[in-house]
Protein backbone atom coordinates (compact mmCIF):
# COMPACT_ATOMS: atom_id res chain seq x y z
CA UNK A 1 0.00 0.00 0.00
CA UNK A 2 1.08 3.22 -1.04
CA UNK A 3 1.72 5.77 1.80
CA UNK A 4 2.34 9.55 2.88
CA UNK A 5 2.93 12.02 0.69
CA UNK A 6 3.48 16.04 0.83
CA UNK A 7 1.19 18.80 2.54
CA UNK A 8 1.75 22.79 2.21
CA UNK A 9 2.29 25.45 4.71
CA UNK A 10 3.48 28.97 5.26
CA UNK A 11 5.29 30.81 7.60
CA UNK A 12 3.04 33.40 10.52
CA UNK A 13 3.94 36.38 12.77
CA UNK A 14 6.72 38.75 12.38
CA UNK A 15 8.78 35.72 10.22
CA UNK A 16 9.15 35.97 6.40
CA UNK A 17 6.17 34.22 4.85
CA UNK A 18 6.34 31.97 2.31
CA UNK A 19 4.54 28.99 1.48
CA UNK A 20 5.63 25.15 2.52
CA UNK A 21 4.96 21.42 1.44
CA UNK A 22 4.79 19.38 4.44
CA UNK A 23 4.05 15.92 3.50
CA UNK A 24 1.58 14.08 6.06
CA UNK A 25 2.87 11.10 8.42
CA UNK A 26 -0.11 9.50 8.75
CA UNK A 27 -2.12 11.58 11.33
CA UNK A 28 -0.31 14.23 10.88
CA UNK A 29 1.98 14.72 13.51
CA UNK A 30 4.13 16.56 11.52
CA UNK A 31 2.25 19.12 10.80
CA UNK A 32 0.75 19.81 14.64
CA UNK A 33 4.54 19.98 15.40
CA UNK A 34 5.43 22.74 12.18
CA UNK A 35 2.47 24.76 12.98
CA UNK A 36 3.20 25.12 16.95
CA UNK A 37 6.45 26.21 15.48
CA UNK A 38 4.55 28.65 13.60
CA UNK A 39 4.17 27.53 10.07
CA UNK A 40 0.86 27.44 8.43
CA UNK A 41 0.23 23.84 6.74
CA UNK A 42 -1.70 24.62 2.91
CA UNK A 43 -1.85 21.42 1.40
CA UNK A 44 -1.86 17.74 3.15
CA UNK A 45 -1.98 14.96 1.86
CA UNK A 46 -1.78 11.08 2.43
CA UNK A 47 -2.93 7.94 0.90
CA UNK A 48 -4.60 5.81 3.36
CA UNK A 49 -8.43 7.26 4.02
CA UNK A 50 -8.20 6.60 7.73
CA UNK A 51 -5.62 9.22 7.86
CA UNK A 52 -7.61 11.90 5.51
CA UNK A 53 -10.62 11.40 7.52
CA UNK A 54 -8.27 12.05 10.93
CA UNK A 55 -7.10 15.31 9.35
CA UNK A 56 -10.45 16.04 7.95
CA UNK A 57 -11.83 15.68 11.45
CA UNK A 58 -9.36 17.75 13.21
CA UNK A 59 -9.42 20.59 11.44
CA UNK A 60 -12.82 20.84 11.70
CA UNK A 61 -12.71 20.78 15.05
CA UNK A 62 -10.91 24.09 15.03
CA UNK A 63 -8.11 23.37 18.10
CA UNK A 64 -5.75 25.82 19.66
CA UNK A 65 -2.50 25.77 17.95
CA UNK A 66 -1.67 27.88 21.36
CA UNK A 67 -3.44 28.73 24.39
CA UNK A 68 -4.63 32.36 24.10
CA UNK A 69 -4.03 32.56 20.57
CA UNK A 70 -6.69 32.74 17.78
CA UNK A 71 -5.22 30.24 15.41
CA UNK A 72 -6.39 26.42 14.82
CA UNK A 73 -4.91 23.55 13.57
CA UNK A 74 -4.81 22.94 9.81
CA UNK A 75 -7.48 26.24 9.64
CA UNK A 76 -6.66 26.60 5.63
CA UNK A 77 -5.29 23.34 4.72
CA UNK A 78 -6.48 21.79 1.52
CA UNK A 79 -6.77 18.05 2.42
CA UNK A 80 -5.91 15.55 -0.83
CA UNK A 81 -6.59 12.18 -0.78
CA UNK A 82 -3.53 10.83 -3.28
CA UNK A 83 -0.95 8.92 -4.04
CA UNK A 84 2.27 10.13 -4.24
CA UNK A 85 3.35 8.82 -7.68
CA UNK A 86 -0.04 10.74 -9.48
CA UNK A 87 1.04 13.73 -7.65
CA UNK A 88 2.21 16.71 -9.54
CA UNK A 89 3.34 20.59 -8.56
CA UNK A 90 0.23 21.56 -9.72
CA UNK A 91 -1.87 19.53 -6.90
CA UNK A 92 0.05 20.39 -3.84
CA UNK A 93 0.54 24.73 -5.08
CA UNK A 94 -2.39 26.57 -3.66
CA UNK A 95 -5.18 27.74 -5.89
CA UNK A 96 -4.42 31.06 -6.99
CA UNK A 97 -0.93 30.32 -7.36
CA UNK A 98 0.87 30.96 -10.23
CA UNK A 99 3.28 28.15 -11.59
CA UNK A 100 6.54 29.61 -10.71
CA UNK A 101 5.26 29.43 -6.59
CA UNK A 102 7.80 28.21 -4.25
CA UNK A 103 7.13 27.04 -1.49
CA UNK A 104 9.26 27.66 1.27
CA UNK A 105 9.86 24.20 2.92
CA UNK A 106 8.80 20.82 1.73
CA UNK A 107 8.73 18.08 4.48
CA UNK A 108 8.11 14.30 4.80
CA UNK A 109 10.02 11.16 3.71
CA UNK A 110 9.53 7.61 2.91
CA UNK A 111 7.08 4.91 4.47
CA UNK A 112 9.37 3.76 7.68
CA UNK A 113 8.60 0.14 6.99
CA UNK A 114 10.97 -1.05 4.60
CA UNK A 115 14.14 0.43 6.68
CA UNK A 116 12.49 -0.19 10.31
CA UNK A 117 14.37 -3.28 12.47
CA UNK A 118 10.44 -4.06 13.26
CA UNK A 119 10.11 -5.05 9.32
CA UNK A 120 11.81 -7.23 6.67
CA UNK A 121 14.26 -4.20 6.46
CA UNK A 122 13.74 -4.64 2.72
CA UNK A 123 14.82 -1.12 1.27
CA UNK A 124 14.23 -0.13 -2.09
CA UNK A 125 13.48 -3.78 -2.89
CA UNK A 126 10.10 -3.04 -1.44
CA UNK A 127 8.15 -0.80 -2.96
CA UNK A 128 7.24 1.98 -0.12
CA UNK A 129 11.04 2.32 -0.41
CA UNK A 130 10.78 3.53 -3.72
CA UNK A 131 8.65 6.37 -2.79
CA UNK A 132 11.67 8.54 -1.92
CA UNK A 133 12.02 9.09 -5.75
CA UNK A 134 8.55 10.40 -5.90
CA UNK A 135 9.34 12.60 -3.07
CA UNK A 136 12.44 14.08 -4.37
CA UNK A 137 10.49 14.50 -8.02
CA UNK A 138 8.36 16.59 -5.68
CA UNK A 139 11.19 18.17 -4.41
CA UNK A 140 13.10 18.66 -8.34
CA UNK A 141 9.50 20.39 -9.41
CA UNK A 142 9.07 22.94 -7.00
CA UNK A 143 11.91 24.20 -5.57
CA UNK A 144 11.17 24.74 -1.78
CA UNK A 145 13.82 26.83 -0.17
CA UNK A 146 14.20 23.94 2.46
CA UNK A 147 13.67 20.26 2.70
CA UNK A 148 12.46 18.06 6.18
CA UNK A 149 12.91 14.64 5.62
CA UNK A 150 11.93 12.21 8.84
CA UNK A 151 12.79 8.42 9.31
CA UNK A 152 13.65 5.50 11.32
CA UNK A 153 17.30 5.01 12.37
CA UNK A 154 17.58 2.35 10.43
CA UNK A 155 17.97 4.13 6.97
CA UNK A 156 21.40 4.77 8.17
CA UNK A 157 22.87 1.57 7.91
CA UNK A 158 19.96 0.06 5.20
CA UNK A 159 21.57 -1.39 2.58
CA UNK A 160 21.29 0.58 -1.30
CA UNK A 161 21.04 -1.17 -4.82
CA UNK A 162 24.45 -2.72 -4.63
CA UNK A 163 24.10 -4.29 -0.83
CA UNK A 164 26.13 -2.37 1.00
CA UNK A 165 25.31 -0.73 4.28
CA UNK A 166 24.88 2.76 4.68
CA UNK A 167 24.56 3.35 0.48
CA UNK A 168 20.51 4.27 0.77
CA UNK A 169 21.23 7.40 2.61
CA UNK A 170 24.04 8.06 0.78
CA UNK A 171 22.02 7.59 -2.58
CA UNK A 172 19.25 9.91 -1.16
CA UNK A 173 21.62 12.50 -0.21
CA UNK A 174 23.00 11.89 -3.76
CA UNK A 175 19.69 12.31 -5.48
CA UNK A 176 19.42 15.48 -3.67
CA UNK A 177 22.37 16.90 -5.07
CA UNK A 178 21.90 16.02 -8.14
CA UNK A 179 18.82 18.09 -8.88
CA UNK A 180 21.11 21.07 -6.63
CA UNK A 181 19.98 20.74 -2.99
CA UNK A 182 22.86 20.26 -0.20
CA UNK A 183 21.48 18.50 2.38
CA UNK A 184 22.67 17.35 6.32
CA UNK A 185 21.62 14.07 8.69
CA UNK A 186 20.88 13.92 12.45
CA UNK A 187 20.00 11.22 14.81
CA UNK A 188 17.43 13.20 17.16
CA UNK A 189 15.67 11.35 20.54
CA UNK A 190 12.05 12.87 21.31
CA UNK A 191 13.17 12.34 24.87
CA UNK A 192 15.74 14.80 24.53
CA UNK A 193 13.20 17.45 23.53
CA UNK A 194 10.37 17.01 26.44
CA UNK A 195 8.89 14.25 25.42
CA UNK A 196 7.84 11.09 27.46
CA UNK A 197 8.95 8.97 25.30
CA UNK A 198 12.28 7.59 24.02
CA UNK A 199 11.71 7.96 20.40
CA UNK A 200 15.33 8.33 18.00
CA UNK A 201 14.20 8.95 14.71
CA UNK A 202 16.34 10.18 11.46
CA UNK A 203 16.20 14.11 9.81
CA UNK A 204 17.24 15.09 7.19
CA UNK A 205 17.50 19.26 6.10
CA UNK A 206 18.24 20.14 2.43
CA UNK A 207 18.56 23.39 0.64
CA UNK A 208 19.77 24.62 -2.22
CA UNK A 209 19.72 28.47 -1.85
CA UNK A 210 20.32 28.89 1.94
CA UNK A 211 22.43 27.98 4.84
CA UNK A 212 21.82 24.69 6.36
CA UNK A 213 20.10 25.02 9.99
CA UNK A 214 21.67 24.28 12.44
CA UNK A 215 20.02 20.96 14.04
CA UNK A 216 18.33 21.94 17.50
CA UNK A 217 20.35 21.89 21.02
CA UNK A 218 18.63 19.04 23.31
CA UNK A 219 16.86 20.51 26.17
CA UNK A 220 16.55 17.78 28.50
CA UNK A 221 18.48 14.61 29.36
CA UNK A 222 18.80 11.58 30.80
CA UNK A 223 18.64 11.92 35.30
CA UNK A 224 22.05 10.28 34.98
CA UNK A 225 23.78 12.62 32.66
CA UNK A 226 23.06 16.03 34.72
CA UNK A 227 25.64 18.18 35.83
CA UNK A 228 25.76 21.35 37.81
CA UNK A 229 27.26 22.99 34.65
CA UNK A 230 24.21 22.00 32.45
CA UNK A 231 21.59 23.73 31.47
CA UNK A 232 19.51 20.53 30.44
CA UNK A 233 16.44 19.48 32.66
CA UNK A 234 15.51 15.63 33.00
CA UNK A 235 13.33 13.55 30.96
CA UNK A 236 10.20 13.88 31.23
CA UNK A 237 8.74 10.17 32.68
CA UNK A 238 5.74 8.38 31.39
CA UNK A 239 4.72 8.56 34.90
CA UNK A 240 4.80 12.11 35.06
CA UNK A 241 2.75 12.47 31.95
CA UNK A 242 0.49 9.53 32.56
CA UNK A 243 -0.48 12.39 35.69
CA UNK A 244 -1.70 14.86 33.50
CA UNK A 245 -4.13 13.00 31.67
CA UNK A 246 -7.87 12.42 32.68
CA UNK A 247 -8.27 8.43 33.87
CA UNK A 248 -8.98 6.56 30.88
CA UNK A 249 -12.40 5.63 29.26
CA UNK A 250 -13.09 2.11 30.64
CA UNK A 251 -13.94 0.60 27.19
CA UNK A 252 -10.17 1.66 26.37
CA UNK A 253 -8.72 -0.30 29.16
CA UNK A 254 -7.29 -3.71 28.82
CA UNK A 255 -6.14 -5.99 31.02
CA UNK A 256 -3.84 -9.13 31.12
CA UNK A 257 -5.77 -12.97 31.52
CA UNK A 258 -5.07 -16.52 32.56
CA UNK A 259 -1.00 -17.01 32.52
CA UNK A 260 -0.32 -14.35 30.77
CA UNK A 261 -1.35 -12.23 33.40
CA UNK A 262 1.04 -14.72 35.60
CA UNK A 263 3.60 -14.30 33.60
CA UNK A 264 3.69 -10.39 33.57
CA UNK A 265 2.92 -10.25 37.18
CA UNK A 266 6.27 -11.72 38.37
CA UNK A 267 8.05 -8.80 35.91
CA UNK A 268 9.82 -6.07 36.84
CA UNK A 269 8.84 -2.47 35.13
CA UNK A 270 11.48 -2.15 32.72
CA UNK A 271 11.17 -5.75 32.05
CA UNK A 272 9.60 -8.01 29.48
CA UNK A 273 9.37 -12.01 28.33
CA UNK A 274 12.02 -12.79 26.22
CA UNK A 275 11.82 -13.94 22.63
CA UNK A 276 13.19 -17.45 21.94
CA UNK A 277 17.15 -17.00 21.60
CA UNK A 278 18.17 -16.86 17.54
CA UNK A 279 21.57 -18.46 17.77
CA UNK A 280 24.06 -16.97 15.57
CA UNK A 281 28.00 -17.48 14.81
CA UNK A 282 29.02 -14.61 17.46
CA UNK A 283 26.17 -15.31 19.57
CA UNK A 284 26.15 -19.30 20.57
CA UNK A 285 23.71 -18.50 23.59
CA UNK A 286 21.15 -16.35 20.85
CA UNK A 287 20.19 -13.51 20.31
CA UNK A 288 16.83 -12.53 22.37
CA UNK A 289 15.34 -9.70 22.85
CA UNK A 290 11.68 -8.77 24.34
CA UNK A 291 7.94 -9.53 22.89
CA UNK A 292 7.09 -6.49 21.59
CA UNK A 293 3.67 -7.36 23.35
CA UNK A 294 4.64 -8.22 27.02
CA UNK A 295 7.44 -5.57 28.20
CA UNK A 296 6.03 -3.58 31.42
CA UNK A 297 6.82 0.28 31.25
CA UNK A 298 9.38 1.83 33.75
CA UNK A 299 7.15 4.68 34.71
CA UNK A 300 10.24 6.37 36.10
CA UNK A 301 11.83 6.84 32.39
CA UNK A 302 9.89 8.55 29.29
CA UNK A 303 8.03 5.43 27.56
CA UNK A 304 10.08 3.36 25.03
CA UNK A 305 9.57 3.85 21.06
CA UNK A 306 5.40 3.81 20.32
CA UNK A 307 4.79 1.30 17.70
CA UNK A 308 1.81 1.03 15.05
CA UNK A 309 0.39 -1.66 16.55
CA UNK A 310 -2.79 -2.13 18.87
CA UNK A 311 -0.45 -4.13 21.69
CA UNK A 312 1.82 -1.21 23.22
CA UNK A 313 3.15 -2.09 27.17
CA UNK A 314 1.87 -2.39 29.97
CA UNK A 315 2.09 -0.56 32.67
CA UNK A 316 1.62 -1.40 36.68
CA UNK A 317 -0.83 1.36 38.58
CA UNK A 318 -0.86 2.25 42.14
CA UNK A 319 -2.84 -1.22 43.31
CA UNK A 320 -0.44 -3.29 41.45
CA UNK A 321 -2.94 -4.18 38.40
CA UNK A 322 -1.82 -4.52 34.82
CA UNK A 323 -3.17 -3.01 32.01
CA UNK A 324 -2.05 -1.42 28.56
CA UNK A 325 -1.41 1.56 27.47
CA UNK A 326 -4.59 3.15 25.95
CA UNK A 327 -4.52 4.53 22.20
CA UNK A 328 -5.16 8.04 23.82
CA UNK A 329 -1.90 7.63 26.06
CA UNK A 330 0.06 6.75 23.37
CA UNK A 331 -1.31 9.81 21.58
CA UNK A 332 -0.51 11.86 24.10
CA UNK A 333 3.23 10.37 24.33
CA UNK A 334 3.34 11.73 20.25
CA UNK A 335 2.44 14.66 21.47
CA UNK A 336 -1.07 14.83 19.87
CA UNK A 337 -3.52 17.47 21.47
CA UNK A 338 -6.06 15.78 24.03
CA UNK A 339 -8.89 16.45 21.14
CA UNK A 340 -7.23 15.09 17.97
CA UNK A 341 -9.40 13.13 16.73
CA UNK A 342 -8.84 9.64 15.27
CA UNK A 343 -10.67 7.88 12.62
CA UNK A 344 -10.66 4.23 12.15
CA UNK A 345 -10.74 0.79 13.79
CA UNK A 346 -9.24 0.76 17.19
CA UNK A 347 -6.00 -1.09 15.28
CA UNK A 348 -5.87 1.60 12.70
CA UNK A 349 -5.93 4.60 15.51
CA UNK A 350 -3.11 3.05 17.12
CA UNK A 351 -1.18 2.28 13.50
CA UNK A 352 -1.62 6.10 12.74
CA UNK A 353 -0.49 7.04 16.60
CA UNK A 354 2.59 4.49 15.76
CA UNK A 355 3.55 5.96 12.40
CA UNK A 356 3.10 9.46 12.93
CA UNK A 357 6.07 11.55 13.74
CA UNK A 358 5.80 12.92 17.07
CA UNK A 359 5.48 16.36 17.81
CA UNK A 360 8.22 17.83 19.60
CA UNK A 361 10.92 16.74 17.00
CA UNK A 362 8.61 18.28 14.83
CA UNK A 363 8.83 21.24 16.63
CA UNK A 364 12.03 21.89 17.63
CA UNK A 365 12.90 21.65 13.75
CA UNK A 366 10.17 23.99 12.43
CA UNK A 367 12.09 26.60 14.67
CA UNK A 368 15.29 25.71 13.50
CA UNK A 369 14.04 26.12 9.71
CA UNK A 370 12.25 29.46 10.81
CA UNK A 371 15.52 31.03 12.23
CA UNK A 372 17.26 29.59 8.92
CA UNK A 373 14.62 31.20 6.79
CA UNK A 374 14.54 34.24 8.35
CA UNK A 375 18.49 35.19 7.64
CA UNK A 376 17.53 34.98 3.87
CA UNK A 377 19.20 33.39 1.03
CA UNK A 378 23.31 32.21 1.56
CA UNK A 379 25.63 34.16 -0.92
CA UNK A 380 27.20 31.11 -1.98
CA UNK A 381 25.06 27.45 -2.53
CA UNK A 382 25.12 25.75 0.36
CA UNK A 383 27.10 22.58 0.87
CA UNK A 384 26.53 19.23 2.60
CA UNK A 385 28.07 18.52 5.97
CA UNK A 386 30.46 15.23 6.18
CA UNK A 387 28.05 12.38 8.32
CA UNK A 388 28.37 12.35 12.32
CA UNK A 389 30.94 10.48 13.09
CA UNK A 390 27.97 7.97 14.84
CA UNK A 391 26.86 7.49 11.56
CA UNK A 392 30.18 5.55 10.46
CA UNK A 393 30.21 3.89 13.75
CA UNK A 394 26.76 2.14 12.92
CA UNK A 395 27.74 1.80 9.35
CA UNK A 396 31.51 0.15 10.40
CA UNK A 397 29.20 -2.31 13.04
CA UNK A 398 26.75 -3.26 10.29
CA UNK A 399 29.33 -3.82 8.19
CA UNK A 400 30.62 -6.50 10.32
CA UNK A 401 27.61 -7.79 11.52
CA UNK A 402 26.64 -9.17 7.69
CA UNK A 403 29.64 -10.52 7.28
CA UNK A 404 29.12 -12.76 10.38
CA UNK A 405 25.62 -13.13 10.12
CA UNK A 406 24.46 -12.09 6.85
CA UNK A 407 23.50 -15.19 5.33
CA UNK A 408 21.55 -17.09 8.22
CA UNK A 409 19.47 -13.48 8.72
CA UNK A 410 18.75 -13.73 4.83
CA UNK A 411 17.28 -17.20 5.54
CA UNK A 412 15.53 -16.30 8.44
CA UNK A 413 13.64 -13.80 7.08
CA UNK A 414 12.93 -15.98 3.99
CA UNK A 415 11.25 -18.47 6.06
CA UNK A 416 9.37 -15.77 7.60
């Protein structure tokens, strides 16, 4: 199934206007995050009709971008229900534009799927992964001043046409400056950023007329980390967030049964059931992890990653009772306003909560391509940062890791 595709905004208050393509992740996510940076989303759109009918819904409920100010959500977006590959300029410029519009930023990015560790980690052999080259078309036809890209971490080290790790980002990046854009990478963790949740996700900034921002200084950190010298406050815990919200609706709640309720019990928080042990040649004792489905939350630490699935963890309340995190929580730990409201099955709320990108990456960014807007165009064409030095750690570990295990993982995930 075909997936997100771009969405339009501009720029409000004292900042240069312009307008913006800001492709929709699913719910939209992005764009809550842009616009409480203060851009103005013009155009969204997205394939799957769950998602348009989410967006739909929202803006018609005319939320608060801000307390106290008279703005809503998504107040003049044009919503498109599309494909990517049958989109042209001409569908995402707004009406009484004339062709040679540009928008100021154009934001989005792949389906995660084919580069997620969740997934077959199948690339541009899958065909989601080929809708970077739609996106980038996008990009090559109307000229934004800036380009937001968002992804799992996984497209660092995914593997490009001739198998070798790291090469898909490096062919994006490639593609980019091809049709003239210089572009720049980041690892970013939502947890860093005030969210309750420990969420590391990809960006990517492009341009091809102005400086590169500069990616956004972490405001909180891990308890452990703190010095007297920094300025950084802690993470914000999925305890401390769980506080803020009203008690959940009791058709939402679910509970464990029978042994599985046992089972989960005699856990830690922190702690799941382990996976059966995959032996491999450097790992004779396998390699286990935890089901995705039975791992109880450490309310002390921001939650782990939210997934697109309708299992996320449990967590253990006050009387020492189970029960999962509801679709609103997990909302909430996107950063989703209270009264965003979701359209679908219950399983297709929580695989557009899961897939959208949450909001205070989002946010932090849209400032950072504000402040880079507002100097104005660079005097000489911008060009593209070397990669983090992280980046070629993962890539160098990767690297070896195929070459130990490469061939039983292929046949693994053949059988699968």
């Amino acid at each position: 199934m075909r997936q997100p595709s771009p969405s339009l905004a501009s720029t409000h208050g004292r900042r240069p206007t312009g307008n913006c393509c800001v492709p929709v992740f699913r719910s939209g996510g992005l764009d809550v995050g842009l616009e409480r940076a203060g851009w103005e989303t013009v155009v969204a759109t997205d394939f799957d009709a769950d998602c348009i009918a989410t967006l739909s819904e929202s803006r018609d409920a005319r939320q608060p971008v801000r307390a106290g100010i008279d703005r809503t959500f998504l107040a003049r977006t044009a919503i498109v229900h599309a494909d990517i590959a049958d989109l042209g300029p001409e569908h995402l410029r707004p009406v009484d534009a004339p062709s040679t519009w540009r928008p100021a930023l154009v934001a989005g990015g792949p389906p995660c799927q084919p580069w997620s560790s969740a997934g077959l980690q199948q690339g541009f052999s899958d065909p989601r992964g080929q809708l970077v080259d739609h996106f980038i078309r996008l990009v090559a036809d109307l000229r934004p001043h800036f380009v937001l890209m968002e992804n799992v971490r996984g497209l660092v080290t995914a593997v490009g046409p001739n198998g070798k790790p790291g090469e898909a980002l490096q062919l994006i990046q490639r593609e980019l400056q091809n049709i003239g854009y210089a572009s720049a990478v980041a690892l970013l963790n939502a947890a860093d950023y005030g969210a309750a949740q420990r969420r590391v996700r990809l960006f990517l900034v492009a341009s091809s007329d102005h400086e590169l921002p500069t990616f956004p200084e972490p405001t909180h950190q891990s308890t452990g980390e703190i010095t007297l010298l920094e300025s950084r406050v802690p993470w914000v815990s999925l305890g401390t967030l769980l506080g803020t919200l009203p008690a959940p609706e009791p058709e939402n709640v679910v509970r464990p049964k029978g042994e599985r309720a046992r089972q989960l019990a005699a856990l830690e928080p922190g702690s799941g059931l382990r996976t059966q042990g995959r032996v491999e040649s450097n790992r004779p004792g396998g390699h286990w992890g935890y089901r995705q489905d039975c791992f109880v939350a450490d309310l002390s630490l921001p939650s782990r990653t939210i997934r697109a699935a309708s299992t996320p963890d449990w967590i253990k309340e006050s009387d020492g009772s189970l029960r999962r995190l509801t679709w609103r929580e997990c909302a909430a730990l996107q950063g989703f306003p209270q009264g965003w409201r979701f359209a679908g099955t219950l399983a297709s709320r929580f695989r557009q909560i899961g897939n959208a990108v949450q909001t205070n990456l989002a946010e932090a960014m849209g400032r950072a391509l504000l402040t880079a807007l507002a100097t104005g165009p660079a005097d000489q064409p911008p060009s593209s940062p070397p990669w983090p030095a992280e980046f070629h750690r993962r890539v160098r570990y990767t690297v070896s890791e195929h070459r130990v295990n490469g061939e039983h993982r292929v046949r693994v995930r053949a059988s699968v």
